[in-house]
PDB file of N, CA and C in Angstrom:
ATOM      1  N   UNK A   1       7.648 -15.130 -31.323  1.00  0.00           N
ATOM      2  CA  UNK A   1       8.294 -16.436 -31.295  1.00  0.00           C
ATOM      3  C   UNK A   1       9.286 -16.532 -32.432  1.00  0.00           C
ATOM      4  N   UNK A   2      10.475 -16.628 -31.890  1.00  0.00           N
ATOM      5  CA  UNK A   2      11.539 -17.287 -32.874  1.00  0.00           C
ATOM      6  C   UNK A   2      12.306 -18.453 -32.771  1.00  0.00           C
ATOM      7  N   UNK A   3      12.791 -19.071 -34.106  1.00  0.00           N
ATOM      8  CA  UNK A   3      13.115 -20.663 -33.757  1.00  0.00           C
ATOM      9  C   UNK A   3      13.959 -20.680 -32.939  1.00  0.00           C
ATOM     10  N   UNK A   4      14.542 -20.053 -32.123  1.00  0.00           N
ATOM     11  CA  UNK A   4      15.714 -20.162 -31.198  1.00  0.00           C
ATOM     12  C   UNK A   4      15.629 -19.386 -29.765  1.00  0.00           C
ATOM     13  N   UNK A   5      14.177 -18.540 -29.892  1.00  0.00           N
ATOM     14  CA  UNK A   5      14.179 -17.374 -28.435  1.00  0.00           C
ATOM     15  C   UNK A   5      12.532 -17.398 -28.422  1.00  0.00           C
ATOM     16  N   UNK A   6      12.082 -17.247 -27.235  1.00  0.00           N
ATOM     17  CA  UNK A   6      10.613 -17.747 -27.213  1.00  0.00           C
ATOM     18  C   UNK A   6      10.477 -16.651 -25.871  1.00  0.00           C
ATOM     19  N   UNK A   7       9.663 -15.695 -26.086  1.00  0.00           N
ATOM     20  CA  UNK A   7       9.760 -14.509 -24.853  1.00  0.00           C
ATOM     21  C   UNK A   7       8.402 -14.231 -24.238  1.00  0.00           C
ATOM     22  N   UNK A   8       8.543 -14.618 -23.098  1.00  0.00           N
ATOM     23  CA  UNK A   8       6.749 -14.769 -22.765  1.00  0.00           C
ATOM     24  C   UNK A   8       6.866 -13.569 -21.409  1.00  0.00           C
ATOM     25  N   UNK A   9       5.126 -13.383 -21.331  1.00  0.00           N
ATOM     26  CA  UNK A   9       5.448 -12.520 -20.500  1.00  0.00           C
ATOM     27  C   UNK A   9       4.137 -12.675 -19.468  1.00  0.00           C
ATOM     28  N   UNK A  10       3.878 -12.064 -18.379  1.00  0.00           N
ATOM     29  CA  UNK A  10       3.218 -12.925 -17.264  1.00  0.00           C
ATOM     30  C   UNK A  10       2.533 -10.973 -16.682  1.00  0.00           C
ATOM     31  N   UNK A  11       1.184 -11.288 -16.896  1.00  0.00           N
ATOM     32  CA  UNK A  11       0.639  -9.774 -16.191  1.00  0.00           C
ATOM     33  C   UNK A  11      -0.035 -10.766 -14.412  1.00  0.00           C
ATOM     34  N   UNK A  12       0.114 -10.172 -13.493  1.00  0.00           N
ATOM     35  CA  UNK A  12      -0.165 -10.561 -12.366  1.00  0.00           C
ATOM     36  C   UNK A  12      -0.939  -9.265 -11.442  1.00  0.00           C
ATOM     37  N   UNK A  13      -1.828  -9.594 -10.884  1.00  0.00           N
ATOM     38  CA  UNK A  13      -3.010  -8.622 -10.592  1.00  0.00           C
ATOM     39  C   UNK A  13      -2.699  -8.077  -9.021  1.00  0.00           C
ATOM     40  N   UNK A  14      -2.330  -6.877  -8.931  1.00  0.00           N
ATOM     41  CA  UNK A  14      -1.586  -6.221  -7.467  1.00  0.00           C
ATOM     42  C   UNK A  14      -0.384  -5.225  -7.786  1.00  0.00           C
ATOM     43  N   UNK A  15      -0.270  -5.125  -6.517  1.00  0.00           N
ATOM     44  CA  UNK A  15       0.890  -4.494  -6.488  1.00  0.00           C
ATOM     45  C   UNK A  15       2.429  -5.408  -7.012  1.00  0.00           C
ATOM     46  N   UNK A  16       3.910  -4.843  -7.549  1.00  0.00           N
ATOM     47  CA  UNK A  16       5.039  -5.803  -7.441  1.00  0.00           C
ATOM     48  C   UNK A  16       5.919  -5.185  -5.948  1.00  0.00           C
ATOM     49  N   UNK A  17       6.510  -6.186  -5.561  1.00  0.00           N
ATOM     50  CA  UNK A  17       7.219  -5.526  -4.327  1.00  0.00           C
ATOM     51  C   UNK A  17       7.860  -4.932  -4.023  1.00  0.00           C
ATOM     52  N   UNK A  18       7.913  -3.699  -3.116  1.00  0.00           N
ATOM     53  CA  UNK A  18       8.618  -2.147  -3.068  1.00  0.00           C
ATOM     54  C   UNK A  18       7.802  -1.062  -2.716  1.00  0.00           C
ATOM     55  N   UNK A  19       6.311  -1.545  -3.227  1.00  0.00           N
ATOM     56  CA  UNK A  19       4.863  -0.653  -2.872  1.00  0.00           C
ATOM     57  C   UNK A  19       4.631  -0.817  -1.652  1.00  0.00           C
ATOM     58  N   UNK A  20       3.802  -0.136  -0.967  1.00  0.00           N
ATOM     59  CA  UNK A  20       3.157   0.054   0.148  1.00  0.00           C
ATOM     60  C   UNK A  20       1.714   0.601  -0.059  1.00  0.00           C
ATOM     61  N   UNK A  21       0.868  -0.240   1.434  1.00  0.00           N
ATOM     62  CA  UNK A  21      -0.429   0.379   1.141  1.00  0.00           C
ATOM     63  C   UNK A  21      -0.676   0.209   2.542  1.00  0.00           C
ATOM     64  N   UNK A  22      -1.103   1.784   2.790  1.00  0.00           N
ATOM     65  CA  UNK A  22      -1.867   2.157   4.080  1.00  0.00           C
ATOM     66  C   UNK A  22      -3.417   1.399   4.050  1.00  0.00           C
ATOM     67  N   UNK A  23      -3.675   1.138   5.563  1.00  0.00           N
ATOM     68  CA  UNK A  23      -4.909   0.762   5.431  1.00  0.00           C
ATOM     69  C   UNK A  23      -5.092   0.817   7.360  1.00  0.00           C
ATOM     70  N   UNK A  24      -6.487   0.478   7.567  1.00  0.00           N
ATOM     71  CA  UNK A  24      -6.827   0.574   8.403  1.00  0.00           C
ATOM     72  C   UNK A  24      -6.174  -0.760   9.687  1.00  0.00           C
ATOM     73  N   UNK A  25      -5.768  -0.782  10.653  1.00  0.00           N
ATOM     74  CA  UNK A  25      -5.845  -1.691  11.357  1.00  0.00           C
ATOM     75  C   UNK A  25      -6.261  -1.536  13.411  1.00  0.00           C
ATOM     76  N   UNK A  26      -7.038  -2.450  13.546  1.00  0.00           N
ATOM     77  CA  UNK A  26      -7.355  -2.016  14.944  1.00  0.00           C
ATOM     78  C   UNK A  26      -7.851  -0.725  15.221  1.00  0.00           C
ATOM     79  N   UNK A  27      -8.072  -0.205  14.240  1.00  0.00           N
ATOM     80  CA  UNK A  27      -8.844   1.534  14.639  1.00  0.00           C
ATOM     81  C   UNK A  27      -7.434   2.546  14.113  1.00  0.00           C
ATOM     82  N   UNK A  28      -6.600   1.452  13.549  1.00  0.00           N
ATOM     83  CA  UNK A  28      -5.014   2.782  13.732  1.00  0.00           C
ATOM     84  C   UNK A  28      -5.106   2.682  11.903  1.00  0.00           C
ATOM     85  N   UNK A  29      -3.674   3.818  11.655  1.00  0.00           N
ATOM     86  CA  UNK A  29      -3.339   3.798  10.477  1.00  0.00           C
ATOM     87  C   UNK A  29      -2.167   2.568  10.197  1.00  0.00           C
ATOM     88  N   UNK A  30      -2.053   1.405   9.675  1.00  0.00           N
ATOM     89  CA  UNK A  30      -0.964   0.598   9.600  1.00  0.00           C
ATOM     90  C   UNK A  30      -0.747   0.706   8.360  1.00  0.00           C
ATOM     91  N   UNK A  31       1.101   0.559   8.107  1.00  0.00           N
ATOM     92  CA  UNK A  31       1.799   0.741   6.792  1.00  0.00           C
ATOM     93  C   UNK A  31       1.919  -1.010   6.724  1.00  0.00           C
ATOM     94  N   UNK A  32       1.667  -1.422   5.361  1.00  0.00           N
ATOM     95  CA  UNK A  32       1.751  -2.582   4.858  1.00  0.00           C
ATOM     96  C   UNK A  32       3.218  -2.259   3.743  1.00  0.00           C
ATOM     97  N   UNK A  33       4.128  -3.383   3.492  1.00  0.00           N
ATOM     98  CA  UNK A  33       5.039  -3.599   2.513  1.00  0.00           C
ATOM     99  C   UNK A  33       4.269  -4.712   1.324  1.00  0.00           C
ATOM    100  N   UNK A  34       4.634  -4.546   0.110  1.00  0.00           N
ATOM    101  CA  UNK A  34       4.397  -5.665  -0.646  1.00  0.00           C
ATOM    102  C   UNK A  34       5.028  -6.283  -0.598  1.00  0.00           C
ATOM    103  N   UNK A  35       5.650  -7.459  -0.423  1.00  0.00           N
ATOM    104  CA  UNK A  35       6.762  -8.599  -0.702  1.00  0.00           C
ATOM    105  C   UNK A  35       5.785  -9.301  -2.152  1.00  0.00           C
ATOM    106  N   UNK A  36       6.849 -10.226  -2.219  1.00  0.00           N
ATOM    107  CA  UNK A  36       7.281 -11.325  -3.112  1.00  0.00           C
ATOM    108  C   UNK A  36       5.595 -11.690  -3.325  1.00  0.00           C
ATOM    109  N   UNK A  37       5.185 -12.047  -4.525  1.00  0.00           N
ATOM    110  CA  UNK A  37       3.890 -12.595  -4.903  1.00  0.00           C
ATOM    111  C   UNK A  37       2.868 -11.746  -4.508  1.00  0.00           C
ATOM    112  N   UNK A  38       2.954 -10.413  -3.812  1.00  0.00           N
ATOM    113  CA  UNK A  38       1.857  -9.560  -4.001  1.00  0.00           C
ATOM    114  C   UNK A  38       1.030  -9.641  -2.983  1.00  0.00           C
ATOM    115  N   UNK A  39       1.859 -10.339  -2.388  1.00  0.00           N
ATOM    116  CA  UNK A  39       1.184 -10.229  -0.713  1.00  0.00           C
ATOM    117  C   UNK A  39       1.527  -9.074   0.053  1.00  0.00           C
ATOM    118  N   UNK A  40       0.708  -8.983   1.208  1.00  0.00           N
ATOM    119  CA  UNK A  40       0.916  -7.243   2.191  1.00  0.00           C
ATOM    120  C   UNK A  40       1.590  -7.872   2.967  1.00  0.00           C
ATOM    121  N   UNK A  41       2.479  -7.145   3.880  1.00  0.00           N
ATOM    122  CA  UNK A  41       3.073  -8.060   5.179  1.00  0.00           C
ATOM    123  C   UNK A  41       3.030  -6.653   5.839  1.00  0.00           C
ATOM    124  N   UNK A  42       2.648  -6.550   6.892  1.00  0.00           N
ATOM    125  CA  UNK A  42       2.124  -5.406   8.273  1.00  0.00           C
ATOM    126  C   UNK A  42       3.891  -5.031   8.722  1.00  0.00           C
ATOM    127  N   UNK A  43       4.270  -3.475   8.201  1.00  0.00           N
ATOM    128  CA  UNK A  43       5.436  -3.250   8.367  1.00  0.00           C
ATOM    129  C   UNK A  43       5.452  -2.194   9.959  1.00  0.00           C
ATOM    130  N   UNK A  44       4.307  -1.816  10.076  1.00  0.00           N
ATOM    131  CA  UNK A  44       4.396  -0.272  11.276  1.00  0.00           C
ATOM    132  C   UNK A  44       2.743  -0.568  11.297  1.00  0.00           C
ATOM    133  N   UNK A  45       2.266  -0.230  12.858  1.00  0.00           N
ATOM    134  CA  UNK A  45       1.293   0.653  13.124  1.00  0.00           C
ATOM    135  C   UNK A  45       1.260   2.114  13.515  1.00  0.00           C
ATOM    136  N   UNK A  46       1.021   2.246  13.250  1.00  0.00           N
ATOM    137  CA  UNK A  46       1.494   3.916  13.284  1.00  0.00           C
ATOM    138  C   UNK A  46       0.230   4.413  14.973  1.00  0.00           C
ATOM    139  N   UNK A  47       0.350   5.628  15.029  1.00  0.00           N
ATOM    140  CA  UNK A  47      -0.162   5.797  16.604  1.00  0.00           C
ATOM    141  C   UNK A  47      -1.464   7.325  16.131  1.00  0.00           C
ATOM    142  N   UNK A  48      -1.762   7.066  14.626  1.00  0.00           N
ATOM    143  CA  UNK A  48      -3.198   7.677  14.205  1.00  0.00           C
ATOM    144  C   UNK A  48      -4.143   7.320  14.175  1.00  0.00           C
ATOM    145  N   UNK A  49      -5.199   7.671  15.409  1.00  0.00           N
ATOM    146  CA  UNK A  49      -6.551   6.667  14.626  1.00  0.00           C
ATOM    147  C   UNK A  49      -6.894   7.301  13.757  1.00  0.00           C
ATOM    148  N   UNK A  50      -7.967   6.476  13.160  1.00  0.00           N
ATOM    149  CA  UNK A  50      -8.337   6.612  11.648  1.00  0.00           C
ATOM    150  C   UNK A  50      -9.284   7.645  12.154  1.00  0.00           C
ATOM    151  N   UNK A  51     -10.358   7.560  13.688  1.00  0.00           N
ATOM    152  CA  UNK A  51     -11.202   8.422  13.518  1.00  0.00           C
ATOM    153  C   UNK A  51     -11.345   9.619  13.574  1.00  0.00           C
ATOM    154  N   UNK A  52      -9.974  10.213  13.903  1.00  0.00           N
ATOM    155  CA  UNK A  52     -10.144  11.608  13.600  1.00  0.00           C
ATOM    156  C   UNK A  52     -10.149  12.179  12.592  1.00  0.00           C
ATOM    157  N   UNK A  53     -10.051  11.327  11.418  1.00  0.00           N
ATOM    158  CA  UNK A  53     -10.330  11.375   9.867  1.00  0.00           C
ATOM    159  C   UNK A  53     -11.675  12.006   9.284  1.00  0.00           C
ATOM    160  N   UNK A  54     -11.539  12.573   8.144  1.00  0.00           N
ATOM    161  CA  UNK A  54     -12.363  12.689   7.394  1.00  0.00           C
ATOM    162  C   UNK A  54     -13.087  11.058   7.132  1.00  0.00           C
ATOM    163  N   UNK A  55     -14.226  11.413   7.172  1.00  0.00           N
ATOM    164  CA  UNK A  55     -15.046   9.987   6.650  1.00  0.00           C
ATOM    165  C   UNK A  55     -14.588   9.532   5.084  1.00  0.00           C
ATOM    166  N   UNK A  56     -13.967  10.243   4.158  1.00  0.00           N
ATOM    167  CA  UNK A  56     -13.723  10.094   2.996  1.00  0.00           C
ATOM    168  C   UNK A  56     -12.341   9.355   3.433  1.00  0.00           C
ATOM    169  N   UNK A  57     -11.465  10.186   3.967  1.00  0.00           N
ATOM    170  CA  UNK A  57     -10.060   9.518   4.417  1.00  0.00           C
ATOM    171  C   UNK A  57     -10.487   8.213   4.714  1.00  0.00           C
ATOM    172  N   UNK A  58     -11.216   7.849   5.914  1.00  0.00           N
ATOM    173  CA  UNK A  58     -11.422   6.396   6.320  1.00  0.00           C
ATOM    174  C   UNK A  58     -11.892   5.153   5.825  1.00  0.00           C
ATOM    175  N   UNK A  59     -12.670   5.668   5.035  1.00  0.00           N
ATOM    176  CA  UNK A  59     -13.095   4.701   3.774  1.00  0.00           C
ATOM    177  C   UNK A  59     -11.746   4.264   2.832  1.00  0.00           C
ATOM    178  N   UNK A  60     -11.044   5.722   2.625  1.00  0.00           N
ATOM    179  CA  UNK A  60     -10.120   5.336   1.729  1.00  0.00           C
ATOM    180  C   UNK A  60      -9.002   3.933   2.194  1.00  0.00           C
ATOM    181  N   UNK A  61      -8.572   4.173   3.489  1.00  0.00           N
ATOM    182  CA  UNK A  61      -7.710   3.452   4.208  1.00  0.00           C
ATOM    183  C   UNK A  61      -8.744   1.962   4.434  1.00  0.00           C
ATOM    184  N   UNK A  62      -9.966   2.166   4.851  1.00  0.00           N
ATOM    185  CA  UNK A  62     -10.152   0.830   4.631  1.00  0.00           C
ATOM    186  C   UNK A  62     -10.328  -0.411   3.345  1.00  0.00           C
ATOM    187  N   UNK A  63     -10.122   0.692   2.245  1.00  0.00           N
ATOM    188  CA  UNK A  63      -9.776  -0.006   1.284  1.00  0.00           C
ATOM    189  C   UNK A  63      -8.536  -0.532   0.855  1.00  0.00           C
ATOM    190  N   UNK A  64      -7.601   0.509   1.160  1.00  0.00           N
ATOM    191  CA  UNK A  64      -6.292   0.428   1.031  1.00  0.00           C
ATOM    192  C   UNK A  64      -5.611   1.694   0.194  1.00  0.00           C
ATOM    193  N   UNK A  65      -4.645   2.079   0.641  1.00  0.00           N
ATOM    194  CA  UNK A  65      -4.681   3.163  -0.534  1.00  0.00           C
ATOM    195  C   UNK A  65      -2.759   2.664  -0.822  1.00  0.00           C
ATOM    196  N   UNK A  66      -2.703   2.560  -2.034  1.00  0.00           N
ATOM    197  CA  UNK A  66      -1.344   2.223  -2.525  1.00  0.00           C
ATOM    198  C   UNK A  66      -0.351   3.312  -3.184  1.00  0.00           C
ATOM    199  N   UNK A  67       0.729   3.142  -2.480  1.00  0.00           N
ATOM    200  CA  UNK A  67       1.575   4.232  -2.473  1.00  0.00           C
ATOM    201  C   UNK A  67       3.013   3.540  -3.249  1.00  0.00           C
ATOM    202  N   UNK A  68       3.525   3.952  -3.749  1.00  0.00           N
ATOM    203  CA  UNK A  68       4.657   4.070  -4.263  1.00  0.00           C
ATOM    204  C   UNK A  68       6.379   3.291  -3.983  1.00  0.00           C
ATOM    205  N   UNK A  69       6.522   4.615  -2.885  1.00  0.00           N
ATOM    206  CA  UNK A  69       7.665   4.583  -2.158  1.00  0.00           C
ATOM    207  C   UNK A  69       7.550   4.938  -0.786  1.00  0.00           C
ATOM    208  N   UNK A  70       8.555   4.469   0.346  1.00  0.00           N
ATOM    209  CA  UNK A  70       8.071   4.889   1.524  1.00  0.00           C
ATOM    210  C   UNK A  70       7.896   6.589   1.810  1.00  0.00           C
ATOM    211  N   UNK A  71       8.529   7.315   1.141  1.00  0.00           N
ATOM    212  CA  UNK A  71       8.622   9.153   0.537  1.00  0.00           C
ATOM    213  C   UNK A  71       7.000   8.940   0.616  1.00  0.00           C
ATOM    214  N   UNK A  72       6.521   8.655  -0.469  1.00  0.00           N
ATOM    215  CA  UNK A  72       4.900   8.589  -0.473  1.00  0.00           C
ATOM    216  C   UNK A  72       3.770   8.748   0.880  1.00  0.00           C
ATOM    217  N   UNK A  73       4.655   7.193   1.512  1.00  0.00           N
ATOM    218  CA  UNK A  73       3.924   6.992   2.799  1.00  0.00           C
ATOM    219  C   UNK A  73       3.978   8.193   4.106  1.00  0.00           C
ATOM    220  N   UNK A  74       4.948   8.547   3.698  1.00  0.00           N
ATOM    221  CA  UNK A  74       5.222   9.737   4.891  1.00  0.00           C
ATOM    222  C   UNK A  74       4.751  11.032   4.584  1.00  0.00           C
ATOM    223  N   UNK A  75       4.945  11.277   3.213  1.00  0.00           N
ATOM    224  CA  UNK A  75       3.575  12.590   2.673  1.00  0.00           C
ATOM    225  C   UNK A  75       2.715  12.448   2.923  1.00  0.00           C
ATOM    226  N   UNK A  76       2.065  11.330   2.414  1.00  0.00           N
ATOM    227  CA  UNK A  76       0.566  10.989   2.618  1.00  0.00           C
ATOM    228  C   UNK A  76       0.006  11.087   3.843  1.00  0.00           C
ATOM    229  N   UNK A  77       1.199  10.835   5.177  1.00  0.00           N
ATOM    230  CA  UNK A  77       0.613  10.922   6.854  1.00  0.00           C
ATOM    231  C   UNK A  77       0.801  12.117   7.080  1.00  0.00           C
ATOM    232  N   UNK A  78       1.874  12.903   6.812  1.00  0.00           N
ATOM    233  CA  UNK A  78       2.185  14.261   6.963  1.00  0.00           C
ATOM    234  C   UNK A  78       0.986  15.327   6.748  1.00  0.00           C
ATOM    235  N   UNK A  79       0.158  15.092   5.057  1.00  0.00           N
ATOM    236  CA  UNK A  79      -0.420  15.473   5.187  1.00  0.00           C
ATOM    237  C   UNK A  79      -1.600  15.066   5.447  1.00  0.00           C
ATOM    238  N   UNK A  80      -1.962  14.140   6.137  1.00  0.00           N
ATOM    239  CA  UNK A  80      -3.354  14.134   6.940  1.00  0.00           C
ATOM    240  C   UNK A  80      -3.421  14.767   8.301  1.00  0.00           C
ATOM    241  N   UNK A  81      -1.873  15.048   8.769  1.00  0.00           N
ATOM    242  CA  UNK A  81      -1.815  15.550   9.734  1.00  0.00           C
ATOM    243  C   UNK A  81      -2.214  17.475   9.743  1.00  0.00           C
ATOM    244  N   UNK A  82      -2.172  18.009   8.751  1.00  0.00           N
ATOM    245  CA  UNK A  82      -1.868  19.205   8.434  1.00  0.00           C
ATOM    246  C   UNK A  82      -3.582  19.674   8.206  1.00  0.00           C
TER     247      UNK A  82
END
């Protein structure tokens, strides 16, 4: 704090928007976007079910797994496919 500039700063619990997080939907793999305030908004269902997954994979997705950049999201399916 100075008598003329007062600089505060704000920690907020989530993702900020630009992230993505895979997660489970309807039995499929769906890509979520973060927007504004850290909310998910359902960007793609994708045409993977989850159950041909590893049981570790599926758990993971039903938690959510948070990725980066969309680069991320497409490694990350690529290689579950492999």
């Amino acid at each position: 704090f100075q008598s003329d500039e007062v600089i505060l700063h704000r920690r907020v619990e989530g993702a900020c928007p630009g992230h993505f997080v895979l997660k489970e939907e309807n039995g499929y793999i769906a890509i979520f976007s973060i927007v504004e305030d850290g909310k998910e908004e359902i960007s793609e269902v994708t045409d993977i079910p989850i159950s041909i997954l590893r049981l570790k994979d599926q758990q993971r997705l039903r938690e959510g797994i948070l990725l980066d950049s969309i680069e991320e999201v497409n490694q990350y399916l690529e290689d579950l496919g492999s």
